[in-house]
Protein backbone atom coordinates (compact mmCIF):
# COMPACT_ATOMS: atom_id res chain seq x y z
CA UNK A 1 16.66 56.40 -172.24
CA UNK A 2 16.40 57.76 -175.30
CA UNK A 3 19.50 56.43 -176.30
CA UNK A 4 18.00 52.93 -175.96
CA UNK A 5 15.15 53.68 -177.75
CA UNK A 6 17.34 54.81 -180.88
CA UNK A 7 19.28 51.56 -180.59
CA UNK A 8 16.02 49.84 -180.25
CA UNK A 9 14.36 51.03 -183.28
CA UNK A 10 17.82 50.23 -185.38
CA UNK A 11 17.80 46.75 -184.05
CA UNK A 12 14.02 47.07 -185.35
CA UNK A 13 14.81 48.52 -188.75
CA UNK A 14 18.24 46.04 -188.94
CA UNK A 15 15.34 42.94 -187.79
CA UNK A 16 12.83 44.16 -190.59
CA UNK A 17 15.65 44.14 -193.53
CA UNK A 18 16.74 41.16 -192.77
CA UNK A 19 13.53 39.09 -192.76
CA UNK A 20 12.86 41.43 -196.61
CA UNK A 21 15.93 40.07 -197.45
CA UNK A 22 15.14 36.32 -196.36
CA UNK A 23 11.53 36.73 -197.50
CA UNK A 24 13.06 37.94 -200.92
CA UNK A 25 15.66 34.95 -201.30
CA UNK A 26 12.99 33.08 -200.69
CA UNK A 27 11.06 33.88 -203.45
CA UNK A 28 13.86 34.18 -205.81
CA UNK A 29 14.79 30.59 -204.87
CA UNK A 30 11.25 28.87 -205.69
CA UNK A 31 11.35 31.18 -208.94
CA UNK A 32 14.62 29.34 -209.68
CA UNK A 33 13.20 25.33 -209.06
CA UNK A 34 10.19 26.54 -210.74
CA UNK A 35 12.16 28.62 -214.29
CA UNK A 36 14.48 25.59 -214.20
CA UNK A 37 11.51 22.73 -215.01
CA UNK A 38 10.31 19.81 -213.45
CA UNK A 39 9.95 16.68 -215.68
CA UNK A 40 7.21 15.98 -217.45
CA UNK A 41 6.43 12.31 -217.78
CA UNK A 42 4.24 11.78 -220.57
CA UNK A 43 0.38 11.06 -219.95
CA UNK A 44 -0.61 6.86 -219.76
CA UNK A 45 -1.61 5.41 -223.40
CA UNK A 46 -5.22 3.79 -223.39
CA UNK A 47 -5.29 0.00 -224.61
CA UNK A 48 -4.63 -0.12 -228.00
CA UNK A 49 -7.94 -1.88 -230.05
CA UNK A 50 -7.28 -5.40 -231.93
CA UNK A 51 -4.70 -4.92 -234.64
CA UNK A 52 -6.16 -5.23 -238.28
CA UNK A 53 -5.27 -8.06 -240.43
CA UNK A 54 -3.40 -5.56 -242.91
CA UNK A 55 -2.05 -1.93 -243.00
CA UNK A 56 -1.71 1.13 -245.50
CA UNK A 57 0.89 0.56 -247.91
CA UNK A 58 3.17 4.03 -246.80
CA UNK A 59 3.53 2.40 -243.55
CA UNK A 60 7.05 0.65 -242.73
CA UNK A 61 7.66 -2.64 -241.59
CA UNK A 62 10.02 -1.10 -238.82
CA UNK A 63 10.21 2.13 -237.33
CA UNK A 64 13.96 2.65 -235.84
CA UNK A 65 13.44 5.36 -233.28
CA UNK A 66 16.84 7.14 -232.32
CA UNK A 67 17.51 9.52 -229.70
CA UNK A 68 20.93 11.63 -229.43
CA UNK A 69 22.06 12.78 -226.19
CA UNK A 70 23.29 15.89 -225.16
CA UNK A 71 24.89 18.33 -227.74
CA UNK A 72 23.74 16.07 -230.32
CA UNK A 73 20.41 17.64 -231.93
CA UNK A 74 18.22 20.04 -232.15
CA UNK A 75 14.32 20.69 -231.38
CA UNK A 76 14.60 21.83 -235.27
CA UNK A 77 16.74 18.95 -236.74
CA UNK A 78 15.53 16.92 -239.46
CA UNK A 79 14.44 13.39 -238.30
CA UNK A 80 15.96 11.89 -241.49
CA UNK A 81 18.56 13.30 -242.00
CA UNK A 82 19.72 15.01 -239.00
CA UNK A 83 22.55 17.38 -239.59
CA UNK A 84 22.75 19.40 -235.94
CA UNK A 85 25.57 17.49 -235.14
CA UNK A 86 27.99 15.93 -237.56
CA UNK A 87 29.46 14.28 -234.79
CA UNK A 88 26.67 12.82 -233.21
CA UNK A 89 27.28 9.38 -232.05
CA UNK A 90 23.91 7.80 -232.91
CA UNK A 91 25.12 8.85 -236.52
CA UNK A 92 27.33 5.94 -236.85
CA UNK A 93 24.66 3.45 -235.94
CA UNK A 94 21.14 5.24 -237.74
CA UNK A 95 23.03 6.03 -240.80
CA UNK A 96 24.59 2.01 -241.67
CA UNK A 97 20.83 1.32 -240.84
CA UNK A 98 19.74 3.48 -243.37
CA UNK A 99 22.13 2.47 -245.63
CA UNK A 100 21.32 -1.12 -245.64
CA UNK A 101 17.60 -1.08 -245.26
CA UNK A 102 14.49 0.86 -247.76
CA UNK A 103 12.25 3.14 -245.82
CA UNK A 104 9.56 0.56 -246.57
CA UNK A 105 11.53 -1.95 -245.07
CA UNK A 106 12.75 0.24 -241.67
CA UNK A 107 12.31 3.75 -241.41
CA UNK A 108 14.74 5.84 -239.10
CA UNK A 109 13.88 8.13 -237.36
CA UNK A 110 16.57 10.73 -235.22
CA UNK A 111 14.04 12.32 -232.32
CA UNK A 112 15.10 16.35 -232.59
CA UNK A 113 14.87 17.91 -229.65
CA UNK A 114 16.57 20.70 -227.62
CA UNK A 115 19.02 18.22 -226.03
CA UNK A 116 21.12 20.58 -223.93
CA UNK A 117 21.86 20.31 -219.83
CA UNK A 118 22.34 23.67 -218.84
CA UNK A 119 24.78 24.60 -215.90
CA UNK A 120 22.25 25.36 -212.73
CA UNK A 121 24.84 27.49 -210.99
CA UNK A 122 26.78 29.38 -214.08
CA UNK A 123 26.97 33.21 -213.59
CA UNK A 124 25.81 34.48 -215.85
CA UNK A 125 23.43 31.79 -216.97
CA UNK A 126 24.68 29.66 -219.92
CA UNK A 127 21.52 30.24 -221.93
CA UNK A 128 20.89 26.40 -222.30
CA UNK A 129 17.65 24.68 -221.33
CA UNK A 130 18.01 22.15 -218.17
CA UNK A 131 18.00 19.15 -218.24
CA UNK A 132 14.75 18.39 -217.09
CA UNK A 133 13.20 20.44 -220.14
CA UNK A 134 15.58 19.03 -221.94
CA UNK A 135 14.58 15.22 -221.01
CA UNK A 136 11.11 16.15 -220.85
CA UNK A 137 10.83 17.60 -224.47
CA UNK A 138 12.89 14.48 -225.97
CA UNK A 139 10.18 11.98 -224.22
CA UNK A 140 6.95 14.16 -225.17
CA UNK A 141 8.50 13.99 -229.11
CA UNK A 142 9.56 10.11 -229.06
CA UNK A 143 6.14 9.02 -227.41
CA UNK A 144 4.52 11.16 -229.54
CA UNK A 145 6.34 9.83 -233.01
CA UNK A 146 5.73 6.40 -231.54
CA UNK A 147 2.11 6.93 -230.62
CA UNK A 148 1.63 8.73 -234.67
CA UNK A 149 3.07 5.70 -236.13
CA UNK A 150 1.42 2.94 -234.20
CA UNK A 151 -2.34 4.65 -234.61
CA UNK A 152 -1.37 5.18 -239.08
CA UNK A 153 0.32 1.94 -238.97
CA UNK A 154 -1.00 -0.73 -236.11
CA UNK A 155 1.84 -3.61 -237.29
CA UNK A 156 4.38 -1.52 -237.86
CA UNK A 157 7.02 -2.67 -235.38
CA UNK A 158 9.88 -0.61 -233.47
CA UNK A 159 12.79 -0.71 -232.20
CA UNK A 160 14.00 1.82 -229.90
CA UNK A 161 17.77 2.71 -228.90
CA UNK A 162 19.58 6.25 -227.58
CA UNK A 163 22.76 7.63 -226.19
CA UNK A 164 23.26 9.44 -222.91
CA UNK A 165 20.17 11.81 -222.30
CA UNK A 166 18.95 9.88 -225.04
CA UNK A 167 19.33 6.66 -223.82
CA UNK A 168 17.57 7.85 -220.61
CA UNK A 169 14.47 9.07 -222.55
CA UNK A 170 14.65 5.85 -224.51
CA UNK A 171 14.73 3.49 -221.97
CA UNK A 172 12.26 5.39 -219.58
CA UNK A 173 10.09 5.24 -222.94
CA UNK A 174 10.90 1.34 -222.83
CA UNK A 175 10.17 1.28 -219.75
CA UNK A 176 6.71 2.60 -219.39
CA UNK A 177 5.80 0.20 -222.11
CA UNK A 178 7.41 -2.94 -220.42
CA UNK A 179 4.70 -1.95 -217.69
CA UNK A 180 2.09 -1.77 -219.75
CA UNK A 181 1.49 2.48 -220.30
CA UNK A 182 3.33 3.17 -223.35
CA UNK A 183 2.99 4.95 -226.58
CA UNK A 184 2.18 1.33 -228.06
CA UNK A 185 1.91 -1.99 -226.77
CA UNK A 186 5.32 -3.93 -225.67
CA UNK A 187 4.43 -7.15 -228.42
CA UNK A 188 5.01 -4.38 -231.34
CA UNK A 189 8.52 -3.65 -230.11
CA UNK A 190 11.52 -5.69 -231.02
CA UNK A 191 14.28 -4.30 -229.00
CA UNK A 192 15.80 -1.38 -226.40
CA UNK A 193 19.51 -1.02 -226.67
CA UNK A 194 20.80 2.29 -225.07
CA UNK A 195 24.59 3.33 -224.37
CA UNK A 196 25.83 5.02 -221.38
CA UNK A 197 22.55 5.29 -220.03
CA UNK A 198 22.17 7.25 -217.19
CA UNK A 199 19.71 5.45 -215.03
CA UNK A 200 21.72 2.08 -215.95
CA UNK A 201 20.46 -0.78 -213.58
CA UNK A 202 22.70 -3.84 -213.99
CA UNK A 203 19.87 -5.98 -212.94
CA UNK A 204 17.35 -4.55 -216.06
CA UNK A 205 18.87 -6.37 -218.78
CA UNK A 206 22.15 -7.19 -219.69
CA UNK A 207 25.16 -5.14 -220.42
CA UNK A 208 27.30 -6.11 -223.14
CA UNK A 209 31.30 -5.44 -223.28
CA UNK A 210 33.68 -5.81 -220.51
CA UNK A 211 32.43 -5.68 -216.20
CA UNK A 212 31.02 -2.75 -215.10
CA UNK A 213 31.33 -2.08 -211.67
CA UNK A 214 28.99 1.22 -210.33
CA UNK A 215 25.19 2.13 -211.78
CA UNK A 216 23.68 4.95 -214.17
CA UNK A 217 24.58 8.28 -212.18
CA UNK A 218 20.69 9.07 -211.61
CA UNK A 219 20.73 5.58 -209.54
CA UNK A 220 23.83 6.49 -207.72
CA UNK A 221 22.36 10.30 -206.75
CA UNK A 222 18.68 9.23 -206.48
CA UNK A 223 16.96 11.63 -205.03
CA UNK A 224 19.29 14.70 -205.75
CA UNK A 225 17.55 17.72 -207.20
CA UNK A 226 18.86 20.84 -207.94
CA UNK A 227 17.26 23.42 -210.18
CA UNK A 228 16.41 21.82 -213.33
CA UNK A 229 18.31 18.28 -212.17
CA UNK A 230 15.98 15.74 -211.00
CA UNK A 231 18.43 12.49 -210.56
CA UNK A 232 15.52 10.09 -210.59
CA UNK A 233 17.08 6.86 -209.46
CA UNK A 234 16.79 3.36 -211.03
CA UNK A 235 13.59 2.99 -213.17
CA UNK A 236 10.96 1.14 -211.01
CA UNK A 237 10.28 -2.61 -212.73
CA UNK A 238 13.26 -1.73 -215.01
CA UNK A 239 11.92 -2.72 -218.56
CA UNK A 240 9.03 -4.66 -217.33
CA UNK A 241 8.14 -6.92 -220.23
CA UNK A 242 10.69 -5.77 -222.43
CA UNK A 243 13.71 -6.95 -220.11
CA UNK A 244 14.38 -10.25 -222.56
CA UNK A 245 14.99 -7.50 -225.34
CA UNK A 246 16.72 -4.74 -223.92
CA UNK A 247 20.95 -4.55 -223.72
CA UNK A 248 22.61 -1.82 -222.38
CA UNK A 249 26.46 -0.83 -223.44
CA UNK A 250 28.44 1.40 -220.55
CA UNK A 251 32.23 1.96 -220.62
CA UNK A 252 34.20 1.05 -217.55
CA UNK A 253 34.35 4.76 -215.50
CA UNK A 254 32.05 6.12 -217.39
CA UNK A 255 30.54 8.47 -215.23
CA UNK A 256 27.28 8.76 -216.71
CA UNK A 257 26.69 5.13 -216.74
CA UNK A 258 29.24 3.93 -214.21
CA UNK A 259 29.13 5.80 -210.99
CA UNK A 260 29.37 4.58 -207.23
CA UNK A 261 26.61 2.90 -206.26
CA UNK A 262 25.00 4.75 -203.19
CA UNK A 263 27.56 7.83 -203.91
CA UNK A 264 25.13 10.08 -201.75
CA UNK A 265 25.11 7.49 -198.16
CA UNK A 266 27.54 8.56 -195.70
CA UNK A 267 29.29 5.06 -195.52
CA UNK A 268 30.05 5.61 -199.21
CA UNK A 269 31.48 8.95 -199.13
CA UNK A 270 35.36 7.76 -199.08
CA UNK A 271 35.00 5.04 -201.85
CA UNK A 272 32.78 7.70 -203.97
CA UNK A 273 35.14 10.26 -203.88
CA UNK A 274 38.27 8.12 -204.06
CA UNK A 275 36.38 7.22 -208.04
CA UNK A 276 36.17 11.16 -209.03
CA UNK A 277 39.52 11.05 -210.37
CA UNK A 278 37.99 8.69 -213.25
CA UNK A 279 35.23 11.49 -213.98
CA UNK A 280 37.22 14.77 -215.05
CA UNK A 281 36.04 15.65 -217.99
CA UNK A 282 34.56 11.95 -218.42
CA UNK A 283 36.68 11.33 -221.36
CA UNK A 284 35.15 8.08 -221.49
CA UNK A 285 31.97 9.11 -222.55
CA UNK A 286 32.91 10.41 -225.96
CA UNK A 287 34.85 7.82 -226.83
CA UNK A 288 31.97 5.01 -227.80
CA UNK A 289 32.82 5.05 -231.27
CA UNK A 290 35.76 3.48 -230.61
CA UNK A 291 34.77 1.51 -227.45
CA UNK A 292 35.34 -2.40 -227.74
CA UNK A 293 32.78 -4.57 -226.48
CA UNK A 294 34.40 -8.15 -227.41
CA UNK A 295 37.69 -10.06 -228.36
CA UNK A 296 37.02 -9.22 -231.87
CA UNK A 297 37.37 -5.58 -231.71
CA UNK A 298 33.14 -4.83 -232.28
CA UNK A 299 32.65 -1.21 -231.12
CA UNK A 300 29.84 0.23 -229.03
CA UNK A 301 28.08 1.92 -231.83
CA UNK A 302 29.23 -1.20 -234.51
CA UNK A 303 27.68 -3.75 -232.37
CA UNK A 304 24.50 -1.70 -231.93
CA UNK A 305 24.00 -1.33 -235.31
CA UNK A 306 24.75 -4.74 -235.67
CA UNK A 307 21.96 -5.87 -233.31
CA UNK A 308 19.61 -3.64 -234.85
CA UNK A 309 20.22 -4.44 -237.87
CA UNK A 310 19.48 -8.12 -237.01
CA UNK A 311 16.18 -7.33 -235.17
CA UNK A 312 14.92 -5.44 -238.25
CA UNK A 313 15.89 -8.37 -240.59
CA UNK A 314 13.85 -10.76 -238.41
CA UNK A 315 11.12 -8.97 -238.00
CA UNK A 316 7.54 -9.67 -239.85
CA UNK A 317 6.82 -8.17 -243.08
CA UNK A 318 2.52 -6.59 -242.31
CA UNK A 319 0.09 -6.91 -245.18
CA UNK A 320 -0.45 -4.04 -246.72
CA UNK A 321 -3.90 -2.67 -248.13
């Protein structure tokens, strides 16, 4: 009898521990969704009021807004002359800009922000913010550059273009102003053009440079989320009003821009995986500079500069007060 009782009370103690322990992983697992981040999309702009029939003479004709991607800036770097990255990709289209056009003419304008996509399972952690900080700050400074500008200068007109993360934040900024809640209204923008965006959507507007099979990786894993990874799937609309002057660029197997389409539905899970070979390392995604889009030899980042170039030479010239 008392034997039982002794083996009883162990089972009892061994019962109690192990709920502690459950109760305890618990806890350490919401602490780890909630330390990672959510994302933060930014809060609806109200109608803007009638544009004036002139504007102060400091303000720009254009405003080119450029946002790295990941690795490529800083929350510190300066927006004119960003320096956080020599390498930075959207360096070789924002600085031909610059060279070509007067800050009267087009300003341009490198979002900083923290940029980084830390590892969710690296022991010990990485250090790195995730990417859903990460995304989160780069919108919250781009709307909020945007939203500056267009309240100083209310026909000053934009155009808007990014690279990986940053061509996520830019388009999901081009986006939300396609549907009408943007940092300014859709008629002051002149074009979107992202590379290797990661919520690419074929059907959204078109993509320049050779057939690309798959979709933007967040379309392909919608609904995946891991701590500080929210794969958010294919923006809803796509660019609204702003489809007839959006492009996209994505390399062939790029994995960012160019993944499986469904990757996550059982009766994809053979053709998905038989496509990861492509992804180690995603060599393809650093090599835009040097990317061709057409038969005579235009790169990625040449023909974006191109195009930009070309929407800032067509666009109006405001009065000025």
């Amino acid at each position: 009898m008392a034997a039982r009782k002794a083996r009883g009370r162990r089972l009892l103690r061994t019962l109690i521990v192990l709920i502690v322990a459950l109760l305890v992983a618990l806890v350490a697992l919401a602490l780890w969704y909630l330390l990672a981040g959510r994302l933060v999309p930014p809060p609806p702009t109200p109608p803007p009021p009638t544009p004036p029939a002139a504007q102060p003479a400091s303000c720009p004709d254009v405003q080119v807004i450029a946002i790295p991607g990941t690795w490529e800036s800083s929350a510190t770097d300066d927006p004119f002359n960003p320096t956080a990255n020599p390498n930075s990709l959207m360096l070789n289209v924002t600085r031909p800009l610059q060279a070509e056009f007067g800050p009267q003419r087009a300003q341009v304008y490198t979002v900083p922000y923290v940029a980084q996509f830390s590892n969710p399972v690296a022991f010990p952690p990485d250090g790195q913010q995730s990417y859903n900080k990460s995304r989160s700050e780069g919108t919250a400074k781009a709307t909020e550059v945007m939203s500056s500008m267009h309240a100083q200068c209310p026909l000053t007109t934009f155009v808007l273009t990014g690279f990986s993360q940053g061509a996520v934040i830019a388009g999901d900024i081009a986006a939300s102003i396609g549907a009408g809640t943007g940092p300014v209204p859709a008629d002051r923008v002149l074009g979107v053009g992202v590379i290797a965006d990661g919520r690419r959507d074929p059907a959204a507007a078109p993509t320049i440079g050779p057939p690309v099979s798959g979709v933007g990786a967040e379309v392909a894993l919608a609904g995946l989320k891991l701590p500080g990874i929210t794969m958010t799937g294919a923006r809803p609309g796509g660019f609204g009003s702003l489809a007839d002057r959006a492009v996209q660029i994505c390399a062939p197997s790029d994995g960012i821009c160019d993944a499986p389409t469904g990757a996550l539905r059982p009766g994809n899970l053979m053709a998905s995986a038989a496509r990861l070979t492509e992804y180690v390392n995603n060599p393809v995604h650093a090599l835009y500079n040097t990317f061709r889009v057409d038969e005579n030899g235009t790169t990625a980042t040449q023909w974006m500069t191109n195009w930009a170039a070309d929407k800032v030479r067509a666009a109006p010239t405001p009065a000025h007060e």
